[in-house]
PDB file of N, CA and C in Angstrom:
ATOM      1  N   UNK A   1     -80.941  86.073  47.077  1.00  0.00           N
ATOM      2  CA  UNK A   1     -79.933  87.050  47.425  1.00  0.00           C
ATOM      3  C   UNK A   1     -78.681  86.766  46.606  1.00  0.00           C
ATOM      4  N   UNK A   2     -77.902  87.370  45.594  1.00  0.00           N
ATOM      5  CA  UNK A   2     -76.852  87.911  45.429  1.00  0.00           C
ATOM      6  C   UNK A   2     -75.900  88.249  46.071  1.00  0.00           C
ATOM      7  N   UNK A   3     -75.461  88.148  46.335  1.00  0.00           N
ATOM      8  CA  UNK A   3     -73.633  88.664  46.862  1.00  0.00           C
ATOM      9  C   UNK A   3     -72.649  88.053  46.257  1.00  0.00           C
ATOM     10  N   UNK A   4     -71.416  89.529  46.103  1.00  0.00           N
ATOM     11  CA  UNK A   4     -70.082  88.775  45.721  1.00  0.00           C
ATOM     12  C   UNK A   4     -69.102  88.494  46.933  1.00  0.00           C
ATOM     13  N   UNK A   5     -68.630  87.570  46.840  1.00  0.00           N
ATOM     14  CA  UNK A   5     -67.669  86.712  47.748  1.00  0.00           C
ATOM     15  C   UNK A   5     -66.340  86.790  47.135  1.00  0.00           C
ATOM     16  N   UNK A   6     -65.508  87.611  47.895  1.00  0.00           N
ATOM     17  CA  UNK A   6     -63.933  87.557  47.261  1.00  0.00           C
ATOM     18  C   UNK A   6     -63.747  86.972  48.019  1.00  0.00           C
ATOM     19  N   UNK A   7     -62.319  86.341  47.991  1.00  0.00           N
ATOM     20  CA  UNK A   7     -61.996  85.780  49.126  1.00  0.00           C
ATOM     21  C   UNK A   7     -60.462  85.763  48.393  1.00  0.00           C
ATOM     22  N   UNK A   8     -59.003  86.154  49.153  1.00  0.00           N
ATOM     23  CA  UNK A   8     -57.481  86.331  48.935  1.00  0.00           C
ATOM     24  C   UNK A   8     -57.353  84.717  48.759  1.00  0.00           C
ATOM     25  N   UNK A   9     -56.667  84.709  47.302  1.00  0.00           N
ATOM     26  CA  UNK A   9     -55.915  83.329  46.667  1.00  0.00           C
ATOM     27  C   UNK A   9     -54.401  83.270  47.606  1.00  0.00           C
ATOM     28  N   UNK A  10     -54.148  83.849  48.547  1.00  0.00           N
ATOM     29  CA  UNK A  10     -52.699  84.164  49.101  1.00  0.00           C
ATOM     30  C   UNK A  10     -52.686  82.718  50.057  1.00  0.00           C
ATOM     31  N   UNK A  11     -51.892  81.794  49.590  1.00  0.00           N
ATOM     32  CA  UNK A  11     -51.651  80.678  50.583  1.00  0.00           C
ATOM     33  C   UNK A  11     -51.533  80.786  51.773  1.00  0.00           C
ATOM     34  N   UNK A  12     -50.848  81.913  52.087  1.00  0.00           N
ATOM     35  CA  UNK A  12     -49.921  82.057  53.464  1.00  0.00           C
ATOM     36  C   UNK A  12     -51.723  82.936  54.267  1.00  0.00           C
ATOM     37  N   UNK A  13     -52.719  83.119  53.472  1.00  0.00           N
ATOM     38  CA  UNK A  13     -53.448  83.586  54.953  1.00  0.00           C
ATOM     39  C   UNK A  13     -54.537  82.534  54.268  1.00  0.00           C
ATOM     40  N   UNK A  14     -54.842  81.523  54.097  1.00  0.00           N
ATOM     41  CA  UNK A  14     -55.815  80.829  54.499  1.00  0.00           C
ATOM     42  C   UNK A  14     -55.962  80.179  55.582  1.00  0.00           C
ATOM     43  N   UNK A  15     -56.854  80.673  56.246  1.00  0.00           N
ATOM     44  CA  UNK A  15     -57.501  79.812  57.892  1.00  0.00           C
ATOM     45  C   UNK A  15     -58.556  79.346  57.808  1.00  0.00           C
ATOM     46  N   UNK A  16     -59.440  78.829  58.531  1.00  0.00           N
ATOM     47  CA  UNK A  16     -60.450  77.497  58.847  1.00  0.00           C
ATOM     48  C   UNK A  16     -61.629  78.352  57.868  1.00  0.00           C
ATOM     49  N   UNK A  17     -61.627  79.721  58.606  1.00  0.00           N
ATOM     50  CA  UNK A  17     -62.186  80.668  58.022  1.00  0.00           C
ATOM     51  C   UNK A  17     -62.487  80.792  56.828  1.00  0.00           C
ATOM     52  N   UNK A  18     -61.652  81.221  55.967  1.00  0.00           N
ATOM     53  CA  UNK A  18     -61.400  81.669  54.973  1.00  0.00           C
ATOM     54  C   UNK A  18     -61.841  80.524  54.071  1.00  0.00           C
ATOM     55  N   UNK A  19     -61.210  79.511  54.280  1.00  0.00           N
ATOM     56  CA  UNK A  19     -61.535  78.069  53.285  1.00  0.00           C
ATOM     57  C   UNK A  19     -62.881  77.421  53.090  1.00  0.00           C
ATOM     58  N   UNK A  20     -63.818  77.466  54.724  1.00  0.00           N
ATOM     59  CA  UNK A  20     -64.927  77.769  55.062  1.00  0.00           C
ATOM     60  C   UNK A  20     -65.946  78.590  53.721  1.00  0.00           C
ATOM     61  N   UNK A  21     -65.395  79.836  54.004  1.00  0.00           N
ATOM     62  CA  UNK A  21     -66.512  80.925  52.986  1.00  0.00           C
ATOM     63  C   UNK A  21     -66.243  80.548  51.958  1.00  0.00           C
ATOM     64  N   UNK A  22     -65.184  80.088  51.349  1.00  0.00           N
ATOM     65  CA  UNK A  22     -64.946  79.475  49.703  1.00  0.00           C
ATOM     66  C   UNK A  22     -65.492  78.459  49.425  1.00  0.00           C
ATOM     67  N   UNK A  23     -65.315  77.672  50.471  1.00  0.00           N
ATOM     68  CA  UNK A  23     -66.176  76.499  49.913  1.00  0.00           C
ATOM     69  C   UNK A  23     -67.611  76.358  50.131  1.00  0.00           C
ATOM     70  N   UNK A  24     -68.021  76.982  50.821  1.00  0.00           N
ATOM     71  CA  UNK A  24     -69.679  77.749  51.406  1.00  0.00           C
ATOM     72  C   UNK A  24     -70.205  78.029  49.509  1.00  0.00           C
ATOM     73  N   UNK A  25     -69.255  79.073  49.386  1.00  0.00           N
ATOM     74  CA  UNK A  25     -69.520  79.515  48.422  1.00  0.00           C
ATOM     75  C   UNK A  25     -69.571  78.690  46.859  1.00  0.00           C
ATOM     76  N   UNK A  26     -68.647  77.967  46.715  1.00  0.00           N
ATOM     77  CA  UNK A  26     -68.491  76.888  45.607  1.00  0.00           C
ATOM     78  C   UNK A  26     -69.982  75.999  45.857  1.00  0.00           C
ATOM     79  N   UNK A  27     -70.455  75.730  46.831  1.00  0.00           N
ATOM     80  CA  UNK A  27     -72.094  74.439  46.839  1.00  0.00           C
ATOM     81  C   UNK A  27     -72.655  75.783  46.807  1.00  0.00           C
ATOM     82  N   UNK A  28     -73.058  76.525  47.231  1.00  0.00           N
ATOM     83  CA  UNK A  28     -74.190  77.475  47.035  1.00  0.00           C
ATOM     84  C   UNK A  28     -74.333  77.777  45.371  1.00  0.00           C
ATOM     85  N   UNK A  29     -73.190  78.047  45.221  1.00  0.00           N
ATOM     86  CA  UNK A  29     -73.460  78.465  43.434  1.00  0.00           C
ATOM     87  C   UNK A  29     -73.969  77.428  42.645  1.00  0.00           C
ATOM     88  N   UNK A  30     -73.175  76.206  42.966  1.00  0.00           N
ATOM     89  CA  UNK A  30     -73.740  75.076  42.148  1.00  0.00           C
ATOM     90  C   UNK A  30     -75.090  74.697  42.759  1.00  0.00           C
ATOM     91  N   UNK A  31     -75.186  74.641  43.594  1.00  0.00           N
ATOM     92  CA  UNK A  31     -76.726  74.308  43.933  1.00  0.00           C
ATOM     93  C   UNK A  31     -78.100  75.319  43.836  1.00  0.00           C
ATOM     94  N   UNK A  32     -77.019  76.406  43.550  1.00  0.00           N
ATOM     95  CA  UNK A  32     -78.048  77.845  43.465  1.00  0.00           C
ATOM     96  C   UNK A  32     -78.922  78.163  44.340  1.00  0.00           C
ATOM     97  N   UNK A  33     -78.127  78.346  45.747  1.00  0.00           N
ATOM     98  CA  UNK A  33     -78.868  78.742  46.680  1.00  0.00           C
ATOM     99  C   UNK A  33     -78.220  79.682  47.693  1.00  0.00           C
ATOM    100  N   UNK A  34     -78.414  80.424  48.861  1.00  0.00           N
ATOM    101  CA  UNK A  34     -78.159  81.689  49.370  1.00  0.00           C
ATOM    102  C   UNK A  34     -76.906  81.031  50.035  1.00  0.00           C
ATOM    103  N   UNK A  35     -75.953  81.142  50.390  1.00  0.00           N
ATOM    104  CA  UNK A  35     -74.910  80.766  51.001  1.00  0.00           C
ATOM    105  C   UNK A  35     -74.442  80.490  52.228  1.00  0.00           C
ATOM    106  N   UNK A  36     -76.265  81.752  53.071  1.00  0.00           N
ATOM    107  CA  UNK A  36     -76.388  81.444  54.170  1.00  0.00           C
ATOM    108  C   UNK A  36     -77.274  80.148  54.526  1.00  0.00           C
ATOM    109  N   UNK A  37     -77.785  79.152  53.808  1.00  0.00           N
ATOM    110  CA  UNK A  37     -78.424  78.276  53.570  1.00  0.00           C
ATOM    111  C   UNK A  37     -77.609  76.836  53.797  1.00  0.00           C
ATOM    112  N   UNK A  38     -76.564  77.195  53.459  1.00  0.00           N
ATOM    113  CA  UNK A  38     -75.279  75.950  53.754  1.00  0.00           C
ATOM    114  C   UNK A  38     -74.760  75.893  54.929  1.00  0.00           C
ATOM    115  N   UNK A  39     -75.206  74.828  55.691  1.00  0.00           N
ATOM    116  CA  UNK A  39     -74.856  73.887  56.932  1.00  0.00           C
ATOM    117  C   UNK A  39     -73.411  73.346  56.570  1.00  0.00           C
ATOM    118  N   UNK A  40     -72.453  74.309  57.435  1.00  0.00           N
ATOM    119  CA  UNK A  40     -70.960  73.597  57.323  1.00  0.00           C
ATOM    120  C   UNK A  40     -70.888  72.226  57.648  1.00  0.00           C
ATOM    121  N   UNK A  41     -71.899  72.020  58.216  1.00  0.00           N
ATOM    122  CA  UNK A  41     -71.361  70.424  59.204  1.00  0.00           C
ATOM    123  C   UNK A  41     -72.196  69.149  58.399  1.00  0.00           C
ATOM    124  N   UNK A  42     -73.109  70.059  57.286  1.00  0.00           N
ATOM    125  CA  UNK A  42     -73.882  69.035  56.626  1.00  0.00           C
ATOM    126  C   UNK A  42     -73.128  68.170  55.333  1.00  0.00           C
ATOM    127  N   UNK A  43     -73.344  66.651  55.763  1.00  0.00           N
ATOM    128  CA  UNK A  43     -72.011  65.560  54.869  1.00  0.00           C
ATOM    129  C   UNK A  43     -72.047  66.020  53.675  1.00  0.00           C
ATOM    130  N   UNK A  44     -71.153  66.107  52.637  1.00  0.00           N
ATOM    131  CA  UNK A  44     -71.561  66.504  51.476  1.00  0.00           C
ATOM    132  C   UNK A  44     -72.424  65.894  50.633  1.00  0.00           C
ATOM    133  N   UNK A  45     -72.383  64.440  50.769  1.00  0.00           N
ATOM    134  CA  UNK A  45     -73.458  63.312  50.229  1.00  0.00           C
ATOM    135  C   UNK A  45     -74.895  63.758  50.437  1.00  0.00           C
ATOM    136  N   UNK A  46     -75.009  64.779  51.369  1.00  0.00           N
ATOM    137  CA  UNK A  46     -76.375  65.017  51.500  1.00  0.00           C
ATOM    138  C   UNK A  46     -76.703  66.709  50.508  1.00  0.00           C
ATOM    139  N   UNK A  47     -75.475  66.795  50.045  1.00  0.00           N
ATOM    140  CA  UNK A  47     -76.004  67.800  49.018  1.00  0.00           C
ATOM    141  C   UNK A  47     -75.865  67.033  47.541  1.00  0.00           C
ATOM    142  N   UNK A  48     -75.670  65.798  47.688  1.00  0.00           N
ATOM    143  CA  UNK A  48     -75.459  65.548  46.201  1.00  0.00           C
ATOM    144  C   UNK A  48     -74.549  65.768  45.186  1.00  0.00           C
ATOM    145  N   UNK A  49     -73.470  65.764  45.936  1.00  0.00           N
ATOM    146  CA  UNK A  49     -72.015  65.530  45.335  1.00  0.00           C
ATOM    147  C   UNK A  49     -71.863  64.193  45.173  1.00  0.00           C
ATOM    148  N   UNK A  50     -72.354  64.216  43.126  1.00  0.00           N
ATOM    149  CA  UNK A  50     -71.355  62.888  42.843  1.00  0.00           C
ATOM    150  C   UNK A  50     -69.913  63.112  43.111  1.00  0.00           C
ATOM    151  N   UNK A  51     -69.762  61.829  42.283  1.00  0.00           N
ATOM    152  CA  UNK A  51     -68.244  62.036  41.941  1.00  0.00           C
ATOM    153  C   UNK A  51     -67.001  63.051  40.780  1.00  0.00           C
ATOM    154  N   UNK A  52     -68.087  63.192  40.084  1.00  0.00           N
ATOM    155  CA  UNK A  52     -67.532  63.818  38.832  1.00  0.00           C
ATOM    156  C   UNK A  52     -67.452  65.551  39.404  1.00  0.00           C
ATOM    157  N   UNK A  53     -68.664  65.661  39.966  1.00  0.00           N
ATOM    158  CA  UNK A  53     -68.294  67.333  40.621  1.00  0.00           C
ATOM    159  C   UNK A  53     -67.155  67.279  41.589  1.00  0.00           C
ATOM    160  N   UNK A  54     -67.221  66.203  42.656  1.00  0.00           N
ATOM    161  CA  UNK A  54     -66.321  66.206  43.352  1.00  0.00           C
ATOM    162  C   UNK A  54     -65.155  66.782  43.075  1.00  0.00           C
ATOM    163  N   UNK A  55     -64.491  65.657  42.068  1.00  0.00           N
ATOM    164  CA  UNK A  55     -63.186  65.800  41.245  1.00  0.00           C
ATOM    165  C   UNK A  55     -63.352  67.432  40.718  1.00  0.00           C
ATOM    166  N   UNK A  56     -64.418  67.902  40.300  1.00  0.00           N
ATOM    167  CA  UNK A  56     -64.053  69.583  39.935  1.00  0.00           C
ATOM    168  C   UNK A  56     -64.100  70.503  40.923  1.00  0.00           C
ATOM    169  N   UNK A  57     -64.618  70.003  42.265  1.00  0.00           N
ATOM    170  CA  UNK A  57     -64.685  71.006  43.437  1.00  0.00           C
ATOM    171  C   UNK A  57     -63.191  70.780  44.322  1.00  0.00           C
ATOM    172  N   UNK A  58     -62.281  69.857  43.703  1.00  0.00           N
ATOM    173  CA  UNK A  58     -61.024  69.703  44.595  1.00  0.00           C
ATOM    174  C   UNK A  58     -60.247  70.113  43.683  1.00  0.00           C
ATOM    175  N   UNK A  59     -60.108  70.211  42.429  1.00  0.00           N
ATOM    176  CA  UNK A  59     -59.600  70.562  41.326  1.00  0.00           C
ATOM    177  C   UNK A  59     -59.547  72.547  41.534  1.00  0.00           C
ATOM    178  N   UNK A  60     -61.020  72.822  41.835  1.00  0.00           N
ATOM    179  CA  UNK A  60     -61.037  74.443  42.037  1.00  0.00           C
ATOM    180  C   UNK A  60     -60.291  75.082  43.104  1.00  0.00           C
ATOM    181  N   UNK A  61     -60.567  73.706  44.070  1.00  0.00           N
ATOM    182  CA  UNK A  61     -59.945  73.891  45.649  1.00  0.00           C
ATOM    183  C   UNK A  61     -58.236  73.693  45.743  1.00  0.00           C
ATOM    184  N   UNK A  62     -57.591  72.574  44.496  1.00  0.00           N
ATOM    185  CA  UNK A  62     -56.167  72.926  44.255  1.00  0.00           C
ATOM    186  C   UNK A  62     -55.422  74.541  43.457  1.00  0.00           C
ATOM    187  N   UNK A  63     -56.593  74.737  42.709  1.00  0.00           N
ATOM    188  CA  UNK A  63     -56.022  75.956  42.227  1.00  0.00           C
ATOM    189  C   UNK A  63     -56.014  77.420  42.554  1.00  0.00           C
ATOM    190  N   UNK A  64     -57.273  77.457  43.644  1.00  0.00           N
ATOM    191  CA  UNK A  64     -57.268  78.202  44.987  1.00  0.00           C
ATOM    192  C   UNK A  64     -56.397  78.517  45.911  1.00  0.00           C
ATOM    193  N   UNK A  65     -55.668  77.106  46.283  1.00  0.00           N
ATOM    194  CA  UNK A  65     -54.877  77.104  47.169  1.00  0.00           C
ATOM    195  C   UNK A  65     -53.867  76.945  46.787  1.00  0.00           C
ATOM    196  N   UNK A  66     -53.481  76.836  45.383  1.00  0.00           N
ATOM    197  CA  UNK A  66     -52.034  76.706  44.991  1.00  0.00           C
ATOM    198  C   UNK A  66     -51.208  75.077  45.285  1.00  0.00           C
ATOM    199  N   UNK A  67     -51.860  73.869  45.458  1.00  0.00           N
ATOM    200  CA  UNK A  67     -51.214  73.125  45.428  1.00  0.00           C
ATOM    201  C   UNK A  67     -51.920  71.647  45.599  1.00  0.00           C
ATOM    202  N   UNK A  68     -51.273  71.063  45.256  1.00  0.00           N
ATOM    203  CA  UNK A  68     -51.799  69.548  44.527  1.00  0.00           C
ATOM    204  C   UNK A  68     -53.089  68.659  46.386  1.00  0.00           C
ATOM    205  N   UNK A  69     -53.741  68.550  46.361  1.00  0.00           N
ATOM    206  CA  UNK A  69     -54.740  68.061  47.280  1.00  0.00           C
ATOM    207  C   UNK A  69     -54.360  66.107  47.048  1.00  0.00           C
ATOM    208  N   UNK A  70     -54.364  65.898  47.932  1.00  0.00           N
ATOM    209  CA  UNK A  70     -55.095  64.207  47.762  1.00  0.00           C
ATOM    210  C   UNK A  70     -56.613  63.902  47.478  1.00  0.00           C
ATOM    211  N   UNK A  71     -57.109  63.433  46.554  1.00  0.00           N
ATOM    212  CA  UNK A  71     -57.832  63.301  46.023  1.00  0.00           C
ATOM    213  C   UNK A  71     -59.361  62.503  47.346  1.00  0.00           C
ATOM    214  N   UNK A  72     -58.709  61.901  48.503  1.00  0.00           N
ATOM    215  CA  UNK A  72     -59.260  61.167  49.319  1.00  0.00           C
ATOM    216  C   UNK A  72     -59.900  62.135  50.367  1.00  0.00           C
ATOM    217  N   UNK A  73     -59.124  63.663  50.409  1.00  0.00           N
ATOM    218  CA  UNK A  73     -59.244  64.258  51.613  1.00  0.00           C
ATOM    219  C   UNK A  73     -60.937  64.642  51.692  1.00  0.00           C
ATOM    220  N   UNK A  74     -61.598  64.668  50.419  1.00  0.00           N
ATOM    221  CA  UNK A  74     -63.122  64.823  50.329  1.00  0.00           C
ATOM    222  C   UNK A  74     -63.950  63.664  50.685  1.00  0.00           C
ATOM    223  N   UNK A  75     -63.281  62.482  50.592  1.00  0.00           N
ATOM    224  CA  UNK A  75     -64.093  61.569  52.082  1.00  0.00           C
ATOM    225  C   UNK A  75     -63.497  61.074  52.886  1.00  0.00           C
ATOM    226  N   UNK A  76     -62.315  61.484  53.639  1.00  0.00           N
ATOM    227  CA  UNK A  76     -62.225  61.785  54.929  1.00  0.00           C
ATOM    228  C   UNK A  76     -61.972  62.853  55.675  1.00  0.00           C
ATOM    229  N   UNK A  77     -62.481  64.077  55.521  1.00  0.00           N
ATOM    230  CA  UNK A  77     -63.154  64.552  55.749  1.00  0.00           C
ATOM    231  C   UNK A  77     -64.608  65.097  55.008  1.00  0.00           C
ATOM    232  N   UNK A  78     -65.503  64.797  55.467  1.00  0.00           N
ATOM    233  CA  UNK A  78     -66.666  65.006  54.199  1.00  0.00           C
ATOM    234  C   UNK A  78     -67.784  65.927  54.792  1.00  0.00           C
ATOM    235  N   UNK A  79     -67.679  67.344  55.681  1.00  0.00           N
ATOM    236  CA  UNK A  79     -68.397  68.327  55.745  1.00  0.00           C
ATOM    237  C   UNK A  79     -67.365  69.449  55.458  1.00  0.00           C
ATOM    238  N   UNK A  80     -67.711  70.286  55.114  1.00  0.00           N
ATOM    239  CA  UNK A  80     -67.264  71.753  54.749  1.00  0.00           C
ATOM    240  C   UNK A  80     -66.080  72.010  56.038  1.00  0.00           C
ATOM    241  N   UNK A  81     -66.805  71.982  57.179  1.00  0.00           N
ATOM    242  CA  UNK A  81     -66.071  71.970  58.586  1.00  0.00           C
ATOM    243  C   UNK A  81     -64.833  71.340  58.583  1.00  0.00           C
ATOM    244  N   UNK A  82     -64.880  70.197  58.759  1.00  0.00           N
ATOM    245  CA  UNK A  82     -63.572  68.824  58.420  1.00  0.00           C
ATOM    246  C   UNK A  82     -63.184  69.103  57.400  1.00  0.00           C
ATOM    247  N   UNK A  83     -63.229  69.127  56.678  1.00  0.00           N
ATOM    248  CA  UNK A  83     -62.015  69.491  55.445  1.00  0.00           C
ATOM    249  C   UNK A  83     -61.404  71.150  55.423  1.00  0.00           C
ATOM    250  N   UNK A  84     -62.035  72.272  55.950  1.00  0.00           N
ATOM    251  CA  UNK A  84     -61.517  73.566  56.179  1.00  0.00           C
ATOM    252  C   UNK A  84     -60.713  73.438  57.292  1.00  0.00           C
ATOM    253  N   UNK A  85     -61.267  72.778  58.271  1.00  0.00           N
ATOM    254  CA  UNK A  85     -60.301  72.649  59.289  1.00  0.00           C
ATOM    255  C   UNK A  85     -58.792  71.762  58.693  1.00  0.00           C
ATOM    256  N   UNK A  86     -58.773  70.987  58.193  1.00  0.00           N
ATOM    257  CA  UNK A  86     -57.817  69.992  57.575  1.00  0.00           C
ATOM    258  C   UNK A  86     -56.928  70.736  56.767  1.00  0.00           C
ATOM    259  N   UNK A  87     -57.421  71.883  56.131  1.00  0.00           N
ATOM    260  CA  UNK A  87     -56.574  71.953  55.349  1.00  0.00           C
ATOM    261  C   UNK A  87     -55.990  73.135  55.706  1.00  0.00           C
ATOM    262  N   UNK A  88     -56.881  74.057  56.589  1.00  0.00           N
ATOM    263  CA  UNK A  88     -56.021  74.850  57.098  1.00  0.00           C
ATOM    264  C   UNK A  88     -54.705  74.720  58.193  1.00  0.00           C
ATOM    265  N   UNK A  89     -54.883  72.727  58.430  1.00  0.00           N
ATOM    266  CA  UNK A  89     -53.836  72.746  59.554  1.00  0.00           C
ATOM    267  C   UNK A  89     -52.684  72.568  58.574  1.00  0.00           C
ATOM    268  N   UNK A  90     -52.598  71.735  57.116  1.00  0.00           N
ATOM    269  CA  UNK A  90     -51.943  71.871  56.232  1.00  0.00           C
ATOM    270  C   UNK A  90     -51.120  72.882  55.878  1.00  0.00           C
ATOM    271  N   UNK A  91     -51.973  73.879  55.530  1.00  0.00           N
ATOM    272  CA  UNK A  91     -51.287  75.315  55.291  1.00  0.00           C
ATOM    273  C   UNK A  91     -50.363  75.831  56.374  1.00  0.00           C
ATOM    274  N   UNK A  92     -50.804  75.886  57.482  1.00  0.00           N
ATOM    275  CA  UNK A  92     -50.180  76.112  58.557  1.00  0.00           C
ATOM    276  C   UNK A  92     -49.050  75.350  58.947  1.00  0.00           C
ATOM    277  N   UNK A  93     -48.906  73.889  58.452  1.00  0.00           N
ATOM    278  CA  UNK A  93     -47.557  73.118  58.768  1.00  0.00           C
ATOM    279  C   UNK A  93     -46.551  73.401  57.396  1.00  0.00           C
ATOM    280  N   UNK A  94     -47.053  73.562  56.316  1.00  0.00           N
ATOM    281  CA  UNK A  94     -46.617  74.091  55.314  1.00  0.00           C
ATOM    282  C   UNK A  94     -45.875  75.606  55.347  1.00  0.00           C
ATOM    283  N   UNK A  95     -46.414  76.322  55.759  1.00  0.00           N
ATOM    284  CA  UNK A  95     -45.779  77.869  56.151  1.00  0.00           C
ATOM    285  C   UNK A  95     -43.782  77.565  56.329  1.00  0.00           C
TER     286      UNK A  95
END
């Protein structure tokens, strides 16, 4: 299955949600698989995120969101879930 996934670069409305389907979407592509196939809660280590993608999936995820990430927040929190949730509380104290 195909589908396009927009999703608003607008800082001020990213929620758990929103960060969720983007990053759903970022492992599905690289792994090339349906998007509904991705387990939010599954560790990322179990999809096979070295390190070197890592660094380009927080890199996509700073320029998404418009602003510099800690480089650590991808292992502590390390499912899709925990880190959307995390960063949407970010955004939200940020506002």
């Amino acid at each position: 299955m195909n589908q396009q996934i927009t999703i608003s670069n607008d800082a001020q409305s990213q929620t758990v949600e929103t960060i969720q389907v983007w990053l759903v979407a970022q492992f599905a592509e690289r792994l090339e698989i349906d998007p509904e196939d991705i387990d939010t809660c599954e560790p990322f280590d179990n999809y096979g995120l070295n390190s070197a993608e890592t660094m380009i999936l927080l890199t996509k995820l700073e320029r998404w969101l418009g602003r510099k990430l800690n480089p650590t927040l991808i292992f502590n929190y390390p499912t899709i879930a925990e880190l959307a949730q995390r960063l949407a509380e970010e955004t939200s104290v940020s506002k």
